[in-house]
PDB file of N, CA and C in Angstrom:
ATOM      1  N   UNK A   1    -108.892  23.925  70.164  1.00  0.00           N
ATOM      2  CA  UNK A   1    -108.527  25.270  70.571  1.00  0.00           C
ATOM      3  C   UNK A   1    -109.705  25.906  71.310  1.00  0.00           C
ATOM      4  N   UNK A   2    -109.417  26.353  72.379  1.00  0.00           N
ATOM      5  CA  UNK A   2    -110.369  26.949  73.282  1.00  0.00           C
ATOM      6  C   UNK A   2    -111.002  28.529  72.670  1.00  0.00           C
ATOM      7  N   UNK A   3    -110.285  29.063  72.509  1.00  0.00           N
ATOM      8  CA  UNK A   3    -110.286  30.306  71.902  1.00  0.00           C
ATOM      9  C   UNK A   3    -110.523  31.168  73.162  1.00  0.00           C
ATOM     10  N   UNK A   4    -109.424  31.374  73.819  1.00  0.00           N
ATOM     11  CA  UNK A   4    -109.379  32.173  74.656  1.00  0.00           C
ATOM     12  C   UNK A   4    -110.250  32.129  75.822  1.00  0.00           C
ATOM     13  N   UNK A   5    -111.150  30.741  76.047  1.00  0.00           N
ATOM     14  CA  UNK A   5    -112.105  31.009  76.559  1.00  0.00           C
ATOM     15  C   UNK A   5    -111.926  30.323  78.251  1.00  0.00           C
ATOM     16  N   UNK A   6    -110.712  29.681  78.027  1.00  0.00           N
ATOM     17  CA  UNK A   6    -110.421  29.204  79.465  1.00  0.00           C
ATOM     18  C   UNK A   6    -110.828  27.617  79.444  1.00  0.00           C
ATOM     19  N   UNK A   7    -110.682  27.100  80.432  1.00  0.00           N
ATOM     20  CA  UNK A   7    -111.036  25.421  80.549  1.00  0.00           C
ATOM     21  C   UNK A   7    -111.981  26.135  81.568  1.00  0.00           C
ATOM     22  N   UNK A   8    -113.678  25.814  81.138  1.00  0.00           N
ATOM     23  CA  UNK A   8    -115.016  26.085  81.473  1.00  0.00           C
ATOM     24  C   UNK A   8    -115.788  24.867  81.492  1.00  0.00           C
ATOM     25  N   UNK A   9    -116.532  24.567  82.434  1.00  0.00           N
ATOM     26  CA  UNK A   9    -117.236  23.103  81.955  1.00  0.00           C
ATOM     27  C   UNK A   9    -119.004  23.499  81.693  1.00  0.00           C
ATOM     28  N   UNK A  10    -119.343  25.360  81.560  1.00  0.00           N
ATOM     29  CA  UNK A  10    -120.029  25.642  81.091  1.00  0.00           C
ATOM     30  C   UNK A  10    -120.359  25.707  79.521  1.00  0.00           C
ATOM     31  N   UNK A  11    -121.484  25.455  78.845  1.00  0.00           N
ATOM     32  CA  UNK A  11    -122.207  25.295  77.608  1.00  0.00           C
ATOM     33  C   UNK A  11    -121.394  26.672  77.004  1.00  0.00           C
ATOM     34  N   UNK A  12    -121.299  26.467  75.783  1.00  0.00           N
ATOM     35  CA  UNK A  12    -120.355  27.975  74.869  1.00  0.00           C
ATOM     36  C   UNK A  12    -121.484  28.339  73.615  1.00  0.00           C
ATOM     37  N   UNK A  13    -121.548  29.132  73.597  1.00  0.00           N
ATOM     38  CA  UNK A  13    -123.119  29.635  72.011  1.00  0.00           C
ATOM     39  C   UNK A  13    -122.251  30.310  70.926  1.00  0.00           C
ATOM     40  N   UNK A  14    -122.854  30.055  69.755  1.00  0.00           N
ATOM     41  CA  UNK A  14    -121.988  30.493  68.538  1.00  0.00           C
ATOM     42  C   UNK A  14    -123.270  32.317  68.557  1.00  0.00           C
ATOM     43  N   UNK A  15    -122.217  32.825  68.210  1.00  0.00           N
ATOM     44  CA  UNK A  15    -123.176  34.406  67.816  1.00  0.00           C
ATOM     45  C   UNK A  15    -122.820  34.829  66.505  1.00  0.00           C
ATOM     46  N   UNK A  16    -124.010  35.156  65.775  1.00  0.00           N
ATOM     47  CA  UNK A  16    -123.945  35.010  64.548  1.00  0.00           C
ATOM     48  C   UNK A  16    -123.388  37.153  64.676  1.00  0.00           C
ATOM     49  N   UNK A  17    -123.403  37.722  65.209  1.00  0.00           N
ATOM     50  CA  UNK A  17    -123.260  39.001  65.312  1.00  0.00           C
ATOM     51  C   UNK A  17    -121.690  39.651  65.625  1.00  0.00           C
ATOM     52  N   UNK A  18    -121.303  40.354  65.169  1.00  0.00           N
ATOM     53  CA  UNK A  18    -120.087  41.085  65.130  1.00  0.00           C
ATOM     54  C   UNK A  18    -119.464  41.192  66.558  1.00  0.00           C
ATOM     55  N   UNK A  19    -118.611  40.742  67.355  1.00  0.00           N
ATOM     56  CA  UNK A  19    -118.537  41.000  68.996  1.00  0.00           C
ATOM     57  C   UNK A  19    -118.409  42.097  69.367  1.00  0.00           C
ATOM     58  N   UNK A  20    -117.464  43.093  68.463  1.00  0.00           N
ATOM     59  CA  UNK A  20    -116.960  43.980  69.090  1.00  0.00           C
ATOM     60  C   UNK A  20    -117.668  44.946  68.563  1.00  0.00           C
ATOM     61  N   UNK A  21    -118.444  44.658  67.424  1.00  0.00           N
ATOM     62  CA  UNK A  21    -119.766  45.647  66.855  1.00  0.00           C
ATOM     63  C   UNK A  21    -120.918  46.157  68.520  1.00  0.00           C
ATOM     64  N   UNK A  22    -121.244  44.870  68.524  1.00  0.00           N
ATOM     65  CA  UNK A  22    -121.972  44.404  69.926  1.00  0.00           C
ATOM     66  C   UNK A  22    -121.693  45.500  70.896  1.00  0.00           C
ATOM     67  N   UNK A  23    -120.138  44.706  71.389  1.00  0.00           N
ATOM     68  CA  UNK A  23    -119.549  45.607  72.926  1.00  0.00           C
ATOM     69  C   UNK A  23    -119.253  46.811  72.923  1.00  0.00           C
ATOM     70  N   UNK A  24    -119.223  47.287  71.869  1.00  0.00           N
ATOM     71  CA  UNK A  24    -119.201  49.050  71.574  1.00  0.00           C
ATOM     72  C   UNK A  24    -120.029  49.966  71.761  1.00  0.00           C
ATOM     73  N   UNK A  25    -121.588  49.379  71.291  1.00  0.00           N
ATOM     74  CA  UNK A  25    -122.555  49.647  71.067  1.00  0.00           C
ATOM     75  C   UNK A  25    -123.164  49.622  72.943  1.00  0.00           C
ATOM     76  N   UNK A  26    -122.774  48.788  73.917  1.00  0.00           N
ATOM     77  CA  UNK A  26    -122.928  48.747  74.946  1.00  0.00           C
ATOM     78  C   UNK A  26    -122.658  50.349  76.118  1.00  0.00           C
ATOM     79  N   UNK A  27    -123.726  49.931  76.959  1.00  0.00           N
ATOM     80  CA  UNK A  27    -123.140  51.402  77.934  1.00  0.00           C
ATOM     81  C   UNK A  27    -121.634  51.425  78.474  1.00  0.00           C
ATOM     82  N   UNK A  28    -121.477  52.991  78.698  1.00  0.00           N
ATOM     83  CA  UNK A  28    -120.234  52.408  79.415  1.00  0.00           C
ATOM     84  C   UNK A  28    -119.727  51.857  80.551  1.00  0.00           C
ATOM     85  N   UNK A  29    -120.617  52.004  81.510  1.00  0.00           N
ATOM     86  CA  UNK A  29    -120.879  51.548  82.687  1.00  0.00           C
ATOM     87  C   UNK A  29    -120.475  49.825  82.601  1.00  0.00           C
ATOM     88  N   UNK A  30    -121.499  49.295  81.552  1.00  0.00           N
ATOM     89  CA  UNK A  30    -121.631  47.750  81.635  1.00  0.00           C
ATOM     90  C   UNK A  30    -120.063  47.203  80.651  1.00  0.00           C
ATOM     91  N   UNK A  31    -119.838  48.427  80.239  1.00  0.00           N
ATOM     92  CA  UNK A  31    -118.337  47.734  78.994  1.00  0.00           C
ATOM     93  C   UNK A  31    -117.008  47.626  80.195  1.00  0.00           C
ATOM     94  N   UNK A  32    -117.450  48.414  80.767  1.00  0.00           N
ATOM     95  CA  UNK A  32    -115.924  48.540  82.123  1.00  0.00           C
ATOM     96  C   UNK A  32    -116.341  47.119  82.557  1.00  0.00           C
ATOM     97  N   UNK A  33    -117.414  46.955  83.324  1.00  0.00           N
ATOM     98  CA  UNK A  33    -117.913  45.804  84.145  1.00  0.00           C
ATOM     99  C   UNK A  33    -117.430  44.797  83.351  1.00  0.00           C
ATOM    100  N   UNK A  34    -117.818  44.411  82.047  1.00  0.00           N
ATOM    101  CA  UNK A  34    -117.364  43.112  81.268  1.00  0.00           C
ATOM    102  C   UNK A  34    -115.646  43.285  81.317  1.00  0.00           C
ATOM    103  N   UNK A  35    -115.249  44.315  81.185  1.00  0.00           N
ATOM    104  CA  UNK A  35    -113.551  44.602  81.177  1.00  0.00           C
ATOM    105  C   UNK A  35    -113.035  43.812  82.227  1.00  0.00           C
ATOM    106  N   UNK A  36    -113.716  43.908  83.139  1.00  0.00           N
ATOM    107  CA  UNK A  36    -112.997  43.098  84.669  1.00  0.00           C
ATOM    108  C   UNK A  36    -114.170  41.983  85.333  1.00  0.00           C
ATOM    109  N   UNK A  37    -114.962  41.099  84.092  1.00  0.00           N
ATOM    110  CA  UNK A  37    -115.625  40.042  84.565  1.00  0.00           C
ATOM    111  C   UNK A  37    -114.249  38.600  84.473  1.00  0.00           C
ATOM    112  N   UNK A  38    -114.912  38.159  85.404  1.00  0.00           N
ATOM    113  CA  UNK A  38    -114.077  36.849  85.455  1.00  0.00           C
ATOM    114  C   UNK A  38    -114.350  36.084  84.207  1.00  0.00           C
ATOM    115  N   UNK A  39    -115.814  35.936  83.805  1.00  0.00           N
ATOM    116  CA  UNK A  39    -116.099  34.856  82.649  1.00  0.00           C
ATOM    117  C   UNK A  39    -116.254  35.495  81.608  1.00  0.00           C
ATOM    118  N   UNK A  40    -116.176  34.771  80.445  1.00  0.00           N
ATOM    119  CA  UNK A  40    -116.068  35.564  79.089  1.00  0.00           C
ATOM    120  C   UNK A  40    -117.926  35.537  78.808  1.00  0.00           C
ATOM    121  N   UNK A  41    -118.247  37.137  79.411  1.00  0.00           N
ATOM    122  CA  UNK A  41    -119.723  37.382  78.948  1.00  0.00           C
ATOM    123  C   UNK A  41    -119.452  37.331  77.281  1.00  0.00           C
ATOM    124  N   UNK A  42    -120.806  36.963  76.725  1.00  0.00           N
ATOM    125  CA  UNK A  42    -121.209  37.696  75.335  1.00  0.00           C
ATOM    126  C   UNK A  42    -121.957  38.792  75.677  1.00  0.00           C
ATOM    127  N   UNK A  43    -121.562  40.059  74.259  1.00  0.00           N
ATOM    128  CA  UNK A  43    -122.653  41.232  74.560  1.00  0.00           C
ATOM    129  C   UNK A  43    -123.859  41.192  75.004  1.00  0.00           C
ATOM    130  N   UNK A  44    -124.320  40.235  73.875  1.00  0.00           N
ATOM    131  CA  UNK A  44    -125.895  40.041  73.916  1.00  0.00           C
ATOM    132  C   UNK A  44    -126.278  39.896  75.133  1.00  0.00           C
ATOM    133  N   UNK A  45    -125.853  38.763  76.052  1.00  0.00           N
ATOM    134  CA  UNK A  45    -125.796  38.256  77.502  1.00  0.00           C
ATOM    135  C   UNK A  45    -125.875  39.006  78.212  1.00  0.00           C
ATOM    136  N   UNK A  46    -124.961  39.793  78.200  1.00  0.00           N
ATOM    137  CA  UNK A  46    -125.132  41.131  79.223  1.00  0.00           C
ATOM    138  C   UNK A  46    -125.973  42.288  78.663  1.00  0.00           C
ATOM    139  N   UNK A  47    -126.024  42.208  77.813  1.00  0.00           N
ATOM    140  CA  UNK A  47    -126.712  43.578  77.090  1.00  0.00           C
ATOM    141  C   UNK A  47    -128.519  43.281  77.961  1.00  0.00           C
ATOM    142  N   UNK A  48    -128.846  41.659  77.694  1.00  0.00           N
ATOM    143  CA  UNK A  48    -130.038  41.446  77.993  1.00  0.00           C
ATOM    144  C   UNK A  48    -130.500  41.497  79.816  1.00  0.00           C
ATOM    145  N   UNK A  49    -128.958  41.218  80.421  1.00  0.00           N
ATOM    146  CA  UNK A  49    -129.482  41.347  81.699  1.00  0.00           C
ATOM    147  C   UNK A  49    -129.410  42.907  82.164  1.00  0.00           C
ATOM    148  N   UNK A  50    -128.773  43.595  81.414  1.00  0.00           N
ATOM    149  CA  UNK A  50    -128.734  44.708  81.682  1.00  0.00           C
ATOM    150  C   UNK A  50    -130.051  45.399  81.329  1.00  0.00           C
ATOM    151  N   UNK A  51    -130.998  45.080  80.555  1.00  0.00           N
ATOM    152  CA  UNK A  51    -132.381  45.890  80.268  1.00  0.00           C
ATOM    153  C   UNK A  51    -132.899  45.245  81.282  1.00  0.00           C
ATOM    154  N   UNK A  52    -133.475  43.659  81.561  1.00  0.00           N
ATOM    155  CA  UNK A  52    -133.742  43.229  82.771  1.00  0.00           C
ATOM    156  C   UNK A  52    -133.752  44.092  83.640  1.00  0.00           C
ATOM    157  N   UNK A  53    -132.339  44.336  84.405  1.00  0.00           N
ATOM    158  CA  UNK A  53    -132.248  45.018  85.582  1.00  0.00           C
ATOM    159  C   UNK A  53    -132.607  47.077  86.102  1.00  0.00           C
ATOM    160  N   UNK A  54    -132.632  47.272  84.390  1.00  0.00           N
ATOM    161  CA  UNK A  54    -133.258  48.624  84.301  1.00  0.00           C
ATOM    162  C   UNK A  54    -134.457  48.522  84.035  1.00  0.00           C
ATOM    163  N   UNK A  55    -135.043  47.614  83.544  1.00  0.00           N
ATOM    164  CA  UNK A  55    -137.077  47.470  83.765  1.00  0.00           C
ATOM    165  C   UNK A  55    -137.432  47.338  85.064  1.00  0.00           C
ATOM    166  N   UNK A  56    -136.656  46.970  86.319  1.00  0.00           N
ATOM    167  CA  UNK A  56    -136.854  46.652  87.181  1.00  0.00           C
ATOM    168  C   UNK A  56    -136.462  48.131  87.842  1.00  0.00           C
ATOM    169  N   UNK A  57    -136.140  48.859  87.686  1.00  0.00           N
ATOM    170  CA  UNK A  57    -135.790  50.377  88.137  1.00  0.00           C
ATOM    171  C   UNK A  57    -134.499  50.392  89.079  1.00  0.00           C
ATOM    172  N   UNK A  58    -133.713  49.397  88.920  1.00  0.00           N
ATOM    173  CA  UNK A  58    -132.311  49.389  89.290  1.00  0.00           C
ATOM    174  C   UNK A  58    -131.484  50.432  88.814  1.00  0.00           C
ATOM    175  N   UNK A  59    -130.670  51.118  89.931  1.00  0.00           N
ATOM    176  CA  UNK A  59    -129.576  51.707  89.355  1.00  0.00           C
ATOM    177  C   UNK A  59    -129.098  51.133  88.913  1.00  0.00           C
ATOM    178  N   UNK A  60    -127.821  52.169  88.144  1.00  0.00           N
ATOM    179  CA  UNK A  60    -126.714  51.988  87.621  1.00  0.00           C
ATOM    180  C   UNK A  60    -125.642  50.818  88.468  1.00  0.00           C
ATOM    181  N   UNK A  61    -125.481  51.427  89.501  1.00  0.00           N
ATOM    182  CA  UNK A  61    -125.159  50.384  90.587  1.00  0.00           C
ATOM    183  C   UNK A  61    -125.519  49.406  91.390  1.00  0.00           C
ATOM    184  N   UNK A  62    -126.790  48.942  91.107  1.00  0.00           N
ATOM    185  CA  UNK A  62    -127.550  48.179  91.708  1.00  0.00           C
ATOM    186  C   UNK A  62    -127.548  47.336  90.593  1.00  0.00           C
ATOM    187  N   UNK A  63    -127.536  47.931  89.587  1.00  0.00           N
ATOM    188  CA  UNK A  63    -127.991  46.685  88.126  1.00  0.00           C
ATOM    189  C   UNK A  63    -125.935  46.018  88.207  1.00  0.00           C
ATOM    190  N   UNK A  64    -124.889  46.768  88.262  1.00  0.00           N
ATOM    191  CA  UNK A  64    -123.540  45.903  88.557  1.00  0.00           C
ATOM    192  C   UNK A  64    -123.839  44.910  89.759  1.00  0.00           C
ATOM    193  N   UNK A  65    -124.132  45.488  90.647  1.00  0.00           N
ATOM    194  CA  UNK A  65    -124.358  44.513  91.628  1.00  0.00           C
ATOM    195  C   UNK A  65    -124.790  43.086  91.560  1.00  0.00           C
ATOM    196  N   UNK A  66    -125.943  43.603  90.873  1.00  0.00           N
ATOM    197  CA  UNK A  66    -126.626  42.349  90.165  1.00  0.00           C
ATOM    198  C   UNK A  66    -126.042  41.072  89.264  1.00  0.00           C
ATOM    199  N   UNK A  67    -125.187  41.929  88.088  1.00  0.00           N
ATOM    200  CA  UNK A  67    -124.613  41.191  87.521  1.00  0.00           C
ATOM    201  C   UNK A  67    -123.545  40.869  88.298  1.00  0.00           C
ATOM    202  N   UNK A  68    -122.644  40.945  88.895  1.00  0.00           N
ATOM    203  CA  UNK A  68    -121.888  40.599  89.514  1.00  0.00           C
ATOM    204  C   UNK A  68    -122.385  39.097  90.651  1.00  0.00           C
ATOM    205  N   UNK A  69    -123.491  39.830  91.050  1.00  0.00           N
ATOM    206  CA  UNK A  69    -124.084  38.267  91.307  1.00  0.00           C
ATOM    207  C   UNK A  69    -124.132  37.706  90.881  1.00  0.00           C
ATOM    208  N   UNK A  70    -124.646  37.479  89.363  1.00  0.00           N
ATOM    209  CA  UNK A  70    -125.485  36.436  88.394  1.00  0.00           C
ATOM    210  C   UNK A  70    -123.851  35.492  88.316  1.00  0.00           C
ATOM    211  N   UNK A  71    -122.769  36.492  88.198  1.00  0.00           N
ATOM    212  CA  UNK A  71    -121.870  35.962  87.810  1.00  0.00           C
ATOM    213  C   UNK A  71    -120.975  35.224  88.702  1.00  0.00           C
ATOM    214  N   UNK A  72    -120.931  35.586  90.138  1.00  0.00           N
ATOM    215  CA  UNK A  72    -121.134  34.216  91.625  1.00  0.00           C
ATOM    216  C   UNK A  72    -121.782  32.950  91.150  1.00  0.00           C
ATOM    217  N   UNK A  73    -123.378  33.155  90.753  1.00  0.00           N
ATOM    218  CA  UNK A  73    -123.615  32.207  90.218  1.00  0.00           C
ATOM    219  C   UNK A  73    -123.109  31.113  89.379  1.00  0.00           C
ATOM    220  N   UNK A  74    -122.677  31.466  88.358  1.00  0.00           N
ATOM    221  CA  UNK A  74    -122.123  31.142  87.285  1.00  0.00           C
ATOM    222  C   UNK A  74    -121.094  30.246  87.819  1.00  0.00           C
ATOM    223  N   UNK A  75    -120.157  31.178  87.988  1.00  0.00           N
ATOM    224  CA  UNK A  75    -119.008  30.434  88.947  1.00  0.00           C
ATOM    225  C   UNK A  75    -119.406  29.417  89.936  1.00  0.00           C
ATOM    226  N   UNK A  76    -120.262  29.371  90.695  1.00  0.00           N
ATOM    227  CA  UNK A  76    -120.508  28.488  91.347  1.00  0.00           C
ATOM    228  C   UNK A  76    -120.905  27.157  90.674  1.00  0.00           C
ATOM    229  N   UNK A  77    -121.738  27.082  89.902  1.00  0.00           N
ATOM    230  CA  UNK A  77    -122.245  25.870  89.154  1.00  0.00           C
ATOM    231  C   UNK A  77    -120.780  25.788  88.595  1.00  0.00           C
ATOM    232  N   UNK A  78    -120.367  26.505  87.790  1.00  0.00           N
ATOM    233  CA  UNK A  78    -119.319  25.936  87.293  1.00  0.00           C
ATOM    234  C   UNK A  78    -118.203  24.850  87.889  1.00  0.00           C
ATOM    235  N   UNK A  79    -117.751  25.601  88.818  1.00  0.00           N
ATOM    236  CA  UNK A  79    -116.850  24.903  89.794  1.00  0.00           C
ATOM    237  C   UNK A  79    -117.986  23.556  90.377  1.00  0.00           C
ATOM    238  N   UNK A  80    -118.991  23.566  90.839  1.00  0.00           N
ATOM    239  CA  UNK A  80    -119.551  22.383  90.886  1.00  0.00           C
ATOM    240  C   UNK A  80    -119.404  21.139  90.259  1.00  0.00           C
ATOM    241  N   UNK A  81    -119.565  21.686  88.998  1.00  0.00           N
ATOM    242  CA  UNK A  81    -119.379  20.527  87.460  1.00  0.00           C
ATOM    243  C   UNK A  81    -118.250  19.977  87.179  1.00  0.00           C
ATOM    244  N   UNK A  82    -116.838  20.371  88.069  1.00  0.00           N
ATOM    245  CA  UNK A  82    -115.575  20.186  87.400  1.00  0.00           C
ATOM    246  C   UNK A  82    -115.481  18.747  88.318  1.00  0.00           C
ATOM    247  N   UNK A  83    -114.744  18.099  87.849  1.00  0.00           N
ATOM    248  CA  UNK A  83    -114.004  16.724  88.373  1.00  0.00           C
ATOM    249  C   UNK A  83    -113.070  17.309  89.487  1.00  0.00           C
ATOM    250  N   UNK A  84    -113.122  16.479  90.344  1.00  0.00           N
ATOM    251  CA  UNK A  84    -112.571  16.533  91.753  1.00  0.00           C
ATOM    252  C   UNK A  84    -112.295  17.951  92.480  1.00  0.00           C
TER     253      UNK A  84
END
């Protein structure tokens, strides 16, 4: 059973932490953004690129941007890794 997570040929991490404890606790800015990500972020995941991108003095919109890249990324390797 996948658990909702899609046929991914990316690595999956067990989180020992509450999810929705987590995604609550998140801004709201970044909880919309995960609402309409393609891949199933974990909080933590985003929670961490999201301080990243505000140590770096990114907006609000500059730090989505960002993630939204990271997450091109993602997708890209991914689709790389798949058979044919």
């Amino acid at each position: 059973m996948n658990r909702n997570l899609g046929a991914t040929s990316l690595r999956r991490k067990s989180r020992p932490e509450d999810p929705m404890k987590s995604y609550d606790s998140l801004p709201q800015p970044l909880r919309h953004w995960l609402s309409q990500a393609t891949l199933p972020w974990s909080p933590t995941s985003a929670r961490r690129l999201w301080k990243k991108f505000s140590a770096k003095g990114l907006t609000t919109q500059e730090a989505l941007l960002a993630l939204s890249a990271a997450e091109a990324r993602m997708l890209a390797r991914d689709r790389s890794g798949l058979p044919g």
